[in-house]
PDB file of N, CA and C in Angstrom:
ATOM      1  N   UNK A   1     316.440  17.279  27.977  1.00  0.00           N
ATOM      2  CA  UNK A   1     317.081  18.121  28.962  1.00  0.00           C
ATOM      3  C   UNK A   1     317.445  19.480  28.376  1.00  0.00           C
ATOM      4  N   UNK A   2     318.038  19.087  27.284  1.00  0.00           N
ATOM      5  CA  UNK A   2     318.492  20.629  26.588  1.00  0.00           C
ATOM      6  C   UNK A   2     317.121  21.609  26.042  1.00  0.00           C
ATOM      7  N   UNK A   3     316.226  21.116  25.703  1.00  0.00           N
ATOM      8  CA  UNK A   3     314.817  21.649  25.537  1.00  0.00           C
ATOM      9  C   UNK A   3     314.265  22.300  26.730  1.00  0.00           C
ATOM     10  N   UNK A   4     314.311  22.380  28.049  1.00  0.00           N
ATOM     11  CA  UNK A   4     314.113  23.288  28.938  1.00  0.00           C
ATOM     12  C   UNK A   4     315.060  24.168  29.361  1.00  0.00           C
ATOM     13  N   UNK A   5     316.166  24.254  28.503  1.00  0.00           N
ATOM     14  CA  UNK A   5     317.125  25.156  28.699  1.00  0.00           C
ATOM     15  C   UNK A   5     316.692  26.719  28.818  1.00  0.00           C
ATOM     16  N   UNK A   6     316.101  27.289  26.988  1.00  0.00           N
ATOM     17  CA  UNK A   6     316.334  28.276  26.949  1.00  0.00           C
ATOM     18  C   UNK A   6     314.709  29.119  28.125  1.00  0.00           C
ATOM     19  N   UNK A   7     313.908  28.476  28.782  1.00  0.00           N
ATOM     20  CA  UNK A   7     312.866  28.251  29.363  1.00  0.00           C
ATOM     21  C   UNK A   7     313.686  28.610  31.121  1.00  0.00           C
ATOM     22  N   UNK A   8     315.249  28.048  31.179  1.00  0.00           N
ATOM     23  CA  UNK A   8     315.212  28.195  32.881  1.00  0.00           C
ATOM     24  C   UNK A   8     315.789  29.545  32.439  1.00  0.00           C
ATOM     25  N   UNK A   9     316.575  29.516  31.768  1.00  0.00           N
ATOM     26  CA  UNK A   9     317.434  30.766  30.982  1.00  0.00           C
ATOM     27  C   UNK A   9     316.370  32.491  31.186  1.00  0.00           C
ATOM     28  N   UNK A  10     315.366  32.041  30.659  1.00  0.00           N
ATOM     29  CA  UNK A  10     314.481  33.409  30.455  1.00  0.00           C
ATOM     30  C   UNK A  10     313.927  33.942  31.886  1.00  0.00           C
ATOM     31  N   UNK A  11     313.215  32.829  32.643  1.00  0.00           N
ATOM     32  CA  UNK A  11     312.752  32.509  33.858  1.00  0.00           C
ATOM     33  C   UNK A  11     314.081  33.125  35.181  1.00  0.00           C
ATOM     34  N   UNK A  12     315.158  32.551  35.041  1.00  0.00           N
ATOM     35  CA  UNK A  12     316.374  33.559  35.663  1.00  0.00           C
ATOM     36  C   UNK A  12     316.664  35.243  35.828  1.00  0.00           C
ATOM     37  N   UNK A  13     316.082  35.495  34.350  1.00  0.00           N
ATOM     38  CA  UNK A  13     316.683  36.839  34.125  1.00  0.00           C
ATOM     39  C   UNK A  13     315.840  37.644  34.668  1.00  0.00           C
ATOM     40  N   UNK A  14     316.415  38.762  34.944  1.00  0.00           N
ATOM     41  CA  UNK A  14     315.199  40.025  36.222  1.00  0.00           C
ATOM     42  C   UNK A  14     314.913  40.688  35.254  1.00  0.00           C
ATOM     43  N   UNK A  15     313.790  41.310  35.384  1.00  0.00           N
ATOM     44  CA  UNK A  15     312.866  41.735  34.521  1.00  0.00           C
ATOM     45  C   UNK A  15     313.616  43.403  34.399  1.00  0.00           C
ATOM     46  N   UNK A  16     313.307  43.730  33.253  1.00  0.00           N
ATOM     47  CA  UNK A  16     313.954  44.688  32.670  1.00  0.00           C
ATOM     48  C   UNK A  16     312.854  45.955  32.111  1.00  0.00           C
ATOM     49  N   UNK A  17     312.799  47.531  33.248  1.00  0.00           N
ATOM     50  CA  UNK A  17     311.947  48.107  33.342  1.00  0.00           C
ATOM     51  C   UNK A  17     311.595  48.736  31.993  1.00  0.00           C
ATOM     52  N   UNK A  18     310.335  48.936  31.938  1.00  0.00           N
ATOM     53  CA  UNK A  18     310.110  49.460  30.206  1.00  0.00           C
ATOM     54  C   UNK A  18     310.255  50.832  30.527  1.00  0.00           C
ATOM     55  N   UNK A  19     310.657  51.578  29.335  1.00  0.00           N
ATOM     56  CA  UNK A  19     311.163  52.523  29.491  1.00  0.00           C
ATOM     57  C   UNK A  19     310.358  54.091  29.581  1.00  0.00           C
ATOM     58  N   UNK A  20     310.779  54.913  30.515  1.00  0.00           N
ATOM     59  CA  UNK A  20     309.609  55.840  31.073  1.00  0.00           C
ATOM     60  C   UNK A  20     309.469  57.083  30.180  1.00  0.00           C
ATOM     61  N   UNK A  21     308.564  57.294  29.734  1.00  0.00           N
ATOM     62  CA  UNK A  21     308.054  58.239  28.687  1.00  0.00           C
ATOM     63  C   UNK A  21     306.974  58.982  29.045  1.00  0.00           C
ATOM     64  N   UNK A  22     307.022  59.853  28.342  1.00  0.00           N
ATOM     65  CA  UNK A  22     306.060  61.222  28.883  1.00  0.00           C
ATOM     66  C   UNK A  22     304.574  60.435  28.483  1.00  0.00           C
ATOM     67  N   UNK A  23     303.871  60.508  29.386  1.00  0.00           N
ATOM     68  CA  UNK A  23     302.004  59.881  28.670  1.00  0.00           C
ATOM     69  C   UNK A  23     301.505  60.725  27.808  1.00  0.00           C
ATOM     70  N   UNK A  24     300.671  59.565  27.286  1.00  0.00           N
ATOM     71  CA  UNK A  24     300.215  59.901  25.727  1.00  0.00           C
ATOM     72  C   UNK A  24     298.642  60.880  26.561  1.00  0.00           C
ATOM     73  N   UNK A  25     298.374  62.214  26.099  1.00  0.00           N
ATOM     74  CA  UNK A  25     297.049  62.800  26.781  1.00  0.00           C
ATOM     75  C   UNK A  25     296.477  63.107  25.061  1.00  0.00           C
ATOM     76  N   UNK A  26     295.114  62.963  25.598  1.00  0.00           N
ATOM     77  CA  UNK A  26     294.684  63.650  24.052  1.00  0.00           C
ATOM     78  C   UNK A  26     294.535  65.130  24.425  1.00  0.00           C
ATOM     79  N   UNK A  27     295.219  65.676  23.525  1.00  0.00           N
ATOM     80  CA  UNK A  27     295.309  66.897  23.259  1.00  0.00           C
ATOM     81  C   UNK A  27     293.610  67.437  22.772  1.00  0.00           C
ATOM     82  N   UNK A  28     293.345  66.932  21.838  1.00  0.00           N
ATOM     83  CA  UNK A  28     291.682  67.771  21.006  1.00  0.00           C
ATOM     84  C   UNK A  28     290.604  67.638  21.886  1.00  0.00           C
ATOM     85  N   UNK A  29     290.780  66.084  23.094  1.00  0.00           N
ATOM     86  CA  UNK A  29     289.468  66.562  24.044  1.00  0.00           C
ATOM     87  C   UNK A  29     289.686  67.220  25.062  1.00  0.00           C
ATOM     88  N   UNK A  30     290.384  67.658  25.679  1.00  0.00           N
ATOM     89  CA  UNK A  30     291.263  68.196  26.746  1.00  0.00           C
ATOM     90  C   UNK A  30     290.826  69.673  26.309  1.00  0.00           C
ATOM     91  N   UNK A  31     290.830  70.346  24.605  1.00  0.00           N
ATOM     92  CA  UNK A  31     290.730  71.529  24.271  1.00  0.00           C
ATOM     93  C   UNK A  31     288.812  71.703  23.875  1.00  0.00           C
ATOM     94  N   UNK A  32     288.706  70.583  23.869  1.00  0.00           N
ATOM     95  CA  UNK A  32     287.454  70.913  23.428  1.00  0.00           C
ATOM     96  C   UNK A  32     286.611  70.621  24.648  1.00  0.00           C
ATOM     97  N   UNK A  33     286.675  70.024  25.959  1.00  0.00           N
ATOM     98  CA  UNK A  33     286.335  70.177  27.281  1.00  0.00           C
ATOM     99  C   UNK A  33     286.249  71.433  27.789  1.00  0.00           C
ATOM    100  N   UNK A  34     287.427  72.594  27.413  1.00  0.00           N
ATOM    101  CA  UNK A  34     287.687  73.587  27.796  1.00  0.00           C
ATOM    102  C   UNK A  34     286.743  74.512  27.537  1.00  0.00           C
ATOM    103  N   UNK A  35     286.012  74.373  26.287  1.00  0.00           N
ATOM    104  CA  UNK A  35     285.107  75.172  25.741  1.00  0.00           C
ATOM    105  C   UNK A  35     285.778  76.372  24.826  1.00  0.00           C
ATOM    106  N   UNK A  36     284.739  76.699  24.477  1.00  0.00           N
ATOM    107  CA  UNK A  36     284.838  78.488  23.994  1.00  0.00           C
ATOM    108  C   UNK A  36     284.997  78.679  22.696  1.00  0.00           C
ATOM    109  N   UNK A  37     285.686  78.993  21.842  1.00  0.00           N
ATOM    110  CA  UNK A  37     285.521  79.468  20.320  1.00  0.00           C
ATOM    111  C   UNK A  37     286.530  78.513  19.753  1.00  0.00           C
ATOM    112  N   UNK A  38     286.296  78.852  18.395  1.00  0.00           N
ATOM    113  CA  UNK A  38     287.226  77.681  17.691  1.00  0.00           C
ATOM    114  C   UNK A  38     288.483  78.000  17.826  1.00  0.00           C
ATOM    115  N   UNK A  39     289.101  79.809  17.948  1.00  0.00           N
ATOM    116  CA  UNK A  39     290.501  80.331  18.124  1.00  0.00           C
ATOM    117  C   UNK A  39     290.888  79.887  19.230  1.00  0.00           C
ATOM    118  N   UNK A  40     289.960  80.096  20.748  1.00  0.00           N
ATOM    119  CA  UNK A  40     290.369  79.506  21.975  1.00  0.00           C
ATOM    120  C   UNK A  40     290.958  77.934  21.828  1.00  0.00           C
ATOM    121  N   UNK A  41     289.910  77.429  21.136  1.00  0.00           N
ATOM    122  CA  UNK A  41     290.610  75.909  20.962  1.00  0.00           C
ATOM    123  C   UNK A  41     291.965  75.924  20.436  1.00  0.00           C
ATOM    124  N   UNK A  42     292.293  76.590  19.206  1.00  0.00           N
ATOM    125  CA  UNK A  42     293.433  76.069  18.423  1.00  0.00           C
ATOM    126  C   UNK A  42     294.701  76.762  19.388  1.00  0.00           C
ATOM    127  N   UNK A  43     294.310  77.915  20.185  1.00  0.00           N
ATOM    128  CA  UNK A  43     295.326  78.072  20.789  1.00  0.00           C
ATOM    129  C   UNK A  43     295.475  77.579  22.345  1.00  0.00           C
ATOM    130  N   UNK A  44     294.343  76.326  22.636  1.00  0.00           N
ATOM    131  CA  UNK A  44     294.357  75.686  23.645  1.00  0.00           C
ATOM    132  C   UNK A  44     295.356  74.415  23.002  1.00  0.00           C
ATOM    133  N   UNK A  45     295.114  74.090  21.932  1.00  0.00           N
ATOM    134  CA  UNK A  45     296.220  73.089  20.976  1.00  0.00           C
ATOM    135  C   UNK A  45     297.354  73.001  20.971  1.00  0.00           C
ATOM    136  N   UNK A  46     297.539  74.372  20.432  1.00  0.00           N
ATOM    137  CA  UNK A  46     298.909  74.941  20.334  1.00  0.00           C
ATOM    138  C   UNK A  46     300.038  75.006  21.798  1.00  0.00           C
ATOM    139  N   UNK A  47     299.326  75.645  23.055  1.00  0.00           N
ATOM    140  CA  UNK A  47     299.740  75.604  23.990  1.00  0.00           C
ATOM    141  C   UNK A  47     299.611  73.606  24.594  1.00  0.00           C
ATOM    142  N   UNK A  48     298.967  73.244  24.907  1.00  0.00           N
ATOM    143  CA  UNK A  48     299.476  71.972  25.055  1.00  0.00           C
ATOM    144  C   UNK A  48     300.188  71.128  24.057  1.00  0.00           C
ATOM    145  N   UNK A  49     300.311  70.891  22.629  1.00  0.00           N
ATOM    146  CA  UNK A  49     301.638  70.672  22.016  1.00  0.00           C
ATOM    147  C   UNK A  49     302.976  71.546  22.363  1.00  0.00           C
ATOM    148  N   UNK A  50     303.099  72.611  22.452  1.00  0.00           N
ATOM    149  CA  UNK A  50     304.186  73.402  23.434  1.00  0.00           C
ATOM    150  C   UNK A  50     304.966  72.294  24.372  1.00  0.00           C
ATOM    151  N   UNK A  51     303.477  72.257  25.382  1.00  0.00           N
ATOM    152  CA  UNK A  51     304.129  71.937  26.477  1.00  0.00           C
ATOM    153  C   UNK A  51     304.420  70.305  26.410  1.00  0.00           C
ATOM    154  N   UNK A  52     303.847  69.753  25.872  1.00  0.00           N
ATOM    155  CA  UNK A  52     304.077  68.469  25.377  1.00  0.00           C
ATOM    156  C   UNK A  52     305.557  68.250  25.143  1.00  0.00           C
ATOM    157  N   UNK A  53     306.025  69.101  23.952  1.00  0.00           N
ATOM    158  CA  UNK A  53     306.964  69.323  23.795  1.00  0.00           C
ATOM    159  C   UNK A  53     307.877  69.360  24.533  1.00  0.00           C
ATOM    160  N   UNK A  54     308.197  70.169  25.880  1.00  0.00           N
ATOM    161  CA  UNK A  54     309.165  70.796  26.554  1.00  0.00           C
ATOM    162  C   UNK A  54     308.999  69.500  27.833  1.00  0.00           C
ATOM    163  N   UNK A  55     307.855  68.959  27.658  1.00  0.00           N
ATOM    164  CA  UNK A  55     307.921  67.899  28.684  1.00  0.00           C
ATOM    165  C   UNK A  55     309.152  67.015  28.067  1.00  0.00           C
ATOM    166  N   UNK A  56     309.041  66.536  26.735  1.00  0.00           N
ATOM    167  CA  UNK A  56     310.110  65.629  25.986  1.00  0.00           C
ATOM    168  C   UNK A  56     311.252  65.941  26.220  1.00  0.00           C
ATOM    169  N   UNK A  57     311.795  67.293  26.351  1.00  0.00           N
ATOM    170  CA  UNK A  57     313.137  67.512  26.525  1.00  0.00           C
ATOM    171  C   UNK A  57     313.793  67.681  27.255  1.00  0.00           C
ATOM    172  N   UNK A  58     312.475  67.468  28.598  1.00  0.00           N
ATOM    173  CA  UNK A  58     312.968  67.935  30.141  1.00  0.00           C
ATOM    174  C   UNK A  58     312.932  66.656  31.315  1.00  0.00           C
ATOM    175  N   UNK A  59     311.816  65.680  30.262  1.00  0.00           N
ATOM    176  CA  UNK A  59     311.756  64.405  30.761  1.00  0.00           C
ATOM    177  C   UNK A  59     312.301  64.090  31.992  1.00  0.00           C
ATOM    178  N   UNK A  60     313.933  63.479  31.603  1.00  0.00           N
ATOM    179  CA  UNK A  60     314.485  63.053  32.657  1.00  0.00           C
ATOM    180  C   UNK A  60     315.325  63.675  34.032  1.00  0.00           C
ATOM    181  N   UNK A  61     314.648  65.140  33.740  1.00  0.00           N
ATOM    182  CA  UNK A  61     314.661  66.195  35.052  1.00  0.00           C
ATOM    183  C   UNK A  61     313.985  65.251  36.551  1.00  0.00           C
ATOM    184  N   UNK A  62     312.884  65.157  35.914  1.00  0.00           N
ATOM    185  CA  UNK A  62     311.929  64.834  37.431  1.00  0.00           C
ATOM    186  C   UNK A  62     312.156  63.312  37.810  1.00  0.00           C
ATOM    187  N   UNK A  63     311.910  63.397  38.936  1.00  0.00           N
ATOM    188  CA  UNK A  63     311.844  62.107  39.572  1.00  0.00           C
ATOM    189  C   UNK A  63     310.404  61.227  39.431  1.00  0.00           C
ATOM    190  N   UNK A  64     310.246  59.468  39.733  1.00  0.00           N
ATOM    191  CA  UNK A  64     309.465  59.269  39.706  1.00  0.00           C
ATOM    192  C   UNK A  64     308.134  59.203  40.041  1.00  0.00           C
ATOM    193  N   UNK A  65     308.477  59.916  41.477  1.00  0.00           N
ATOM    194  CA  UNK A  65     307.345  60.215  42.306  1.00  0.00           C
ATOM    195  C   UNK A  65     306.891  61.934  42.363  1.00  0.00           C
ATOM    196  N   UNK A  66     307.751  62.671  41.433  1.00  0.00           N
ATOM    197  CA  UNK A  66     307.369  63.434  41.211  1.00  0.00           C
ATOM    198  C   UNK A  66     305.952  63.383  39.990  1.00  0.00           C
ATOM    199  N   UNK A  67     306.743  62.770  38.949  1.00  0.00           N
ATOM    200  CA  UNK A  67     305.254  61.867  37.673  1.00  0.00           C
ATOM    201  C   UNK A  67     304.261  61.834  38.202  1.00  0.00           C
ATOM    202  N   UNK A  68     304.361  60.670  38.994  1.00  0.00           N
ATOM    203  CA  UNK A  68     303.487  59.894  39.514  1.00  0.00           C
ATOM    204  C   UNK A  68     302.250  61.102  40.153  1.00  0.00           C
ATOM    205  N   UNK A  69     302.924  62.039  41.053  1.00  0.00           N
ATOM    206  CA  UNK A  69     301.781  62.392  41.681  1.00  0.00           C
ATOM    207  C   UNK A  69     301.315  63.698  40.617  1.00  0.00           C
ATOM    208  N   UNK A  70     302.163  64.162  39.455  1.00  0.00           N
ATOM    209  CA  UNK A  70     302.042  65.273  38.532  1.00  0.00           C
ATOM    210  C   UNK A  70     301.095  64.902  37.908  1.00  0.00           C
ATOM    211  N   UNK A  71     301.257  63.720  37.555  1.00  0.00           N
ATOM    212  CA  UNK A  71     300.027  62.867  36.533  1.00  0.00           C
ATOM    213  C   UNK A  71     298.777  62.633  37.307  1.00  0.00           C
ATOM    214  N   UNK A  72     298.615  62.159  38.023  1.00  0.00           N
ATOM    215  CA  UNK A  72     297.603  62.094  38.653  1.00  0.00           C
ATOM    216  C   UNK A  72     296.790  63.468  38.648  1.00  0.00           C
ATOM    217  N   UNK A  73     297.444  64.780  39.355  1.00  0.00           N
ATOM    218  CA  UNK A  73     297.073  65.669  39.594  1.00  0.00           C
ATOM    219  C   UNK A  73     296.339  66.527  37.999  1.00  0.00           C
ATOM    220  N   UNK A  74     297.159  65.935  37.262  1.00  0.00           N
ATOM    221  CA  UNK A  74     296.494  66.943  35.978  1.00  0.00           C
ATOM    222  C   UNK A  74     296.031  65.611  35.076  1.00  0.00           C
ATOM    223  N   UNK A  75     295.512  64.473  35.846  1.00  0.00           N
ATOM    224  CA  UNK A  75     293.940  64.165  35.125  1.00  0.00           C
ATOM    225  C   UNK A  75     293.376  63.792  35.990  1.00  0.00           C
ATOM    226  N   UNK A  76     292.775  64.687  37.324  1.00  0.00           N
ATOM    227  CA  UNK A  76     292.134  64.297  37.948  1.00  0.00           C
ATOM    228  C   UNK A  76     290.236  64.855  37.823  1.00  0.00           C
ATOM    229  N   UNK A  77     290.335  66.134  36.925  1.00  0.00           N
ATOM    230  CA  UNK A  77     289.116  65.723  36.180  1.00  0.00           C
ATOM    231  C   UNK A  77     288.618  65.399  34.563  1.00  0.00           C
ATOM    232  N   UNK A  78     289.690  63.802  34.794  1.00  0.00           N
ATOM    233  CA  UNK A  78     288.947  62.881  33.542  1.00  0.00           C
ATOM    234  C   UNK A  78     289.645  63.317  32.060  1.00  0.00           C
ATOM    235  N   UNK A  79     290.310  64.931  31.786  1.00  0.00           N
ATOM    236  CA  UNK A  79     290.585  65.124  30.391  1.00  0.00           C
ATOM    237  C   UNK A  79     292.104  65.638  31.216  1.00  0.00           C
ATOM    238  N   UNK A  80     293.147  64.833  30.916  1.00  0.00           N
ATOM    239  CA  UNK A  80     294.515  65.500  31.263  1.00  0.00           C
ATOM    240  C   UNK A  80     294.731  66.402  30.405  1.00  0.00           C
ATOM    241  N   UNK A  81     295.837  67.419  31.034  1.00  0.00           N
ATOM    242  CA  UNK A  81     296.433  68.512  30.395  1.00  0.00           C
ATOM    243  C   UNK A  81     298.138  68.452  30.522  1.00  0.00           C
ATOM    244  N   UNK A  82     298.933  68.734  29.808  1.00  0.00           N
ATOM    245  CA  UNK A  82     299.833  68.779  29.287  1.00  0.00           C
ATOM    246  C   UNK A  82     300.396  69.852  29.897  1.00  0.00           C
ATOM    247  N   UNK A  83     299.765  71.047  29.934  1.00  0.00           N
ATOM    248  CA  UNK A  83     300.405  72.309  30.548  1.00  0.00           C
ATOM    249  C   UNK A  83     300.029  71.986  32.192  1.00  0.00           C
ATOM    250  N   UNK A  84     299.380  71.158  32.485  1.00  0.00           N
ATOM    251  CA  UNK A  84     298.847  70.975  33.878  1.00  0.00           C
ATOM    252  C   UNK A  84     300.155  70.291  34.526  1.00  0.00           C
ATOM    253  N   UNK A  85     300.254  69.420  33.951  1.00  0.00           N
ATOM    254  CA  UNK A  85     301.498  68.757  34.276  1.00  0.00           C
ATOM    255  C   UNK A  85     302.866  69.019  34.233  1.00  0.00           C
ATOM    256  N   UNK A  86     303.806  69.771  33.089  1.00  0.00           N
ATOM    257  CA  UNK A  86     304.282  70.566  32.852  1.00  0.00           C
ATOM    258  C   UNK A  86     304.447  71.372  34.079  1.00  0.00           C
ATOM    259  N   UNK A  87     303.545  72.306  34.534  1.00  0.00           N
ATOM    260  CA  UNK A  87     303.449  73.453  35.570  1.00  0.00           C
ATOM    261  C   UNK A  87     303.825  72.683  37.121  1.00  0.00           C
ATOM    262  N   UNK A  88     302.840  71.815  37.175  1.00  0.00           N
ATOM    263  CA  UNK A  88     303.451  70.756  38.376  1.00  0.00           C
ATOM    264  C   UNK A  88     304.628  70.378  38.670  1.00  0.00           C
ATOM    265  N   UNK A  89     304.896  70.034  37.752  1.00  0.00           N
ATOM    266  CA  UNK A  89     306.256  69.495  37.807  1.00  0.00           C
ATOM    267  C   UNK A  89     307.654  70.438  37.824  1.00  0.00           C
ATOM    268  N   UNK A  90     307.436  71.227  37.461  1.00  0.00           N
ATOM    269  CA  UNK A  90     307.941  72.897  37.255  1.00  0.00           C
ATOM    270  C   UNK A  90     308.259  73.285  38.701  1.00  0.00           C
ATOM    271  N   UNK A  91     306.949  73.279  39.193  1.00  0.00           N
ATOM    272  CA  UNK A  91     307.125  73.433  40.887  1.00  0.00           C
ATOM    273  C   UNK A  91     307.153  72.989  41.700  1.00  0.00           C
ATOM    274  N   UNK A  92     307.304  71.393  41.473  1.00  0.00           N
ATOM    275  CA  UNK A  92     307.700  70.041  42.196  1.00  0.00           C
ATOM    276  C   UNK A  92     309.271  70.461  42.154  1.00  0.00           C
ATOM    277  N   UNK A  93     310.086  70.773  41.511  1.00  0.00           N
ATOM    278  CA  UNK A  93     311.258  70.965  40.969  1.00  0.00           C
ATOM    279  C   UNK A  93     312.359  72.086  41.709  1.00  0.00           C
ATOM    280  N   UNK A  94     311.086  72.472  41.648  1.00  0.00           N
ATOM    281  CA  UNK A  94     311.704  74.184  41.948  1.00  0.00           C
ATOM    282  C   UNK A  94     311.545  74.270  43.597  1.00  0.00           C
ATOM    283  N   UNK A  95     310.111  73.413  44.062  1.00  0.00           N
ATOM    284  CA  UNK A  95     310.702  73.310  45.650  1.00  0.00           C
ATOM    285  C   UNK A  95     311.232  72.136  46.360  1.00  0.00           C
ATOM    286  N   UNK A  96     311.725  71.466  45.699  1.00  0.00           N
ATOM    287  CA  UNK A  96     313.075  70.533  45.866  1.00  0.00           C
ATOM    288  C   UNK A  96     314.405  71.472  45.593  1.00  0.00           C
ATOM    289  N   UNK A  97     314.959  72.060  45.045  1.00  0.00           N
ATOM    290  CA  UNK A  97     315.974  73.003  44.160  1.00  0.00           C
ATOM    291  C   UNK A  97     315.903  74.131  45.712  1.00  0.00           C
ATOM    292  N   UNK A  98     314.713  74.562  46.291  1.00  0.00           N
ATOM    293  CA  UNK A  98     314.794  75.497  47.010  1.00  0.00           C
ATOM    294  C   UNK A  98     315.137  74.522  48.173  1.00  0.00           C
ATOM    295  N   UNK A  99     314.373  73.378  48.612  1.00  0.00           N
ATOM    296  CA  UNK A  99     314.878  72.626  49.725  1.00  0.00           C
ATOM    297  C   UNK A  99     316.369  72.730  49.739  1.00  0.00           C
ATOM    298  N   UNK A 100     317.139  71.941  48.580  1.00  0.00           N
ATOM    299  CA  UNK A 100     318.578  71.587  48.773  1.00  0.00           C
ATOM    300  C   UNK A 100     319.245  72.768  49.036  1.00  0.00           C
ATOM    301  N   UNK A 101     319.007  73.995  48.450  1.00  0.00           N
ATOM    302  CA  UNK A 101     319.637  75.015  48.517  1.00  0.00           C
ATOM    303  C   UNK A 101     319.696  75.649  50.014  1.00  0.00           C
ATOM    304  N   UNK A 102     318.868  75.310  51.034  1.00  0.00           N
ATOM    305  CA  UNK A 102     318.141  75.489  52.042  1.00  0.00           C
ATOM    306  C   UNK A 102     319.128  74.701  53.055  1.00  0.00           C
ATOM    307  N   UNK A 103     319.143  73.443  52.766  1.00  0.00           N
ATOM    308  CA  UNK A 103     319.744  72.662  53.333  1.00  0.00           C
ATOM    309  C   UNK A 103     320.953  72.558  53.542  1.00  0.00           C
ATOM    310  N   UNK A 104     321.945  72.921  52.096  1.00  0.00           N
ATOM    311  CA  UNK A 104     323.541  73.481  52.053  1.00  0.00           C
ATOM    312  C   UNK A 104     324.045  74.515  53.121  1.00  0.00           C
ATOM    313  N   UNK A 105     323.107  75.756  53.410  1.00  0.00           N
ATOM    314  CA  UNK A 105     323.374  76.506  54.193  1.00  0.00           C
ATOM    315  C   UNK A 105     324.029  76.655  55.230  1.00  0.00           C
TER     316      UNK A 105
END
């Protein structure tokens, strides 16, 4: 009896959401899709680590259905971008921010 304990125990508990993090994009094919010279690349690099970046610190700004459709939108041909998403979300943000402000009136 006590042997199916820790079994009803686990089976009870509600599942516990994993935690939401910016997606992993490859950065080097994303720059090298882009084409053009080796400087264009490194500063196609540079600018999506940037924005990579500023996604990390701004993270839990956006909502989930803001992600959801940001992500989608900047890999929808096949090599995501970082600044694609970033920018989306920027102005997912900004016309919500203009809605509420709209709405207070």
């Amino acid at each position: 009896m006590l042997i199916h304990l820790p079994i009803i125990i686990l089976t009870s508990l509600h599942p516990i959401a994993i935690a939401d993090a910016v997606p992993q994009f490859e950065i080097a094919r994303e720059c090298q899709a882009e084409g053009g010279t080796k400087e264009m690349e490194k500063r196609c690099v540079a600018d999506e680590i940037q924005a990579r970046n500023q996604l990390q610190a701004e993270w839990i700004q956006f909502g989930p259905s803001a992600k959801l459709r940001c992500n989608q939108e900047a890999s929808i041909d096949g090599t995501p971008s970082y600044v694609e998403f970033l920018t989306c979300l920027e102005m997912e943000r900004d016309v919500s921010t203009e809605r509420e402000a709209k709405s207070s009136q």
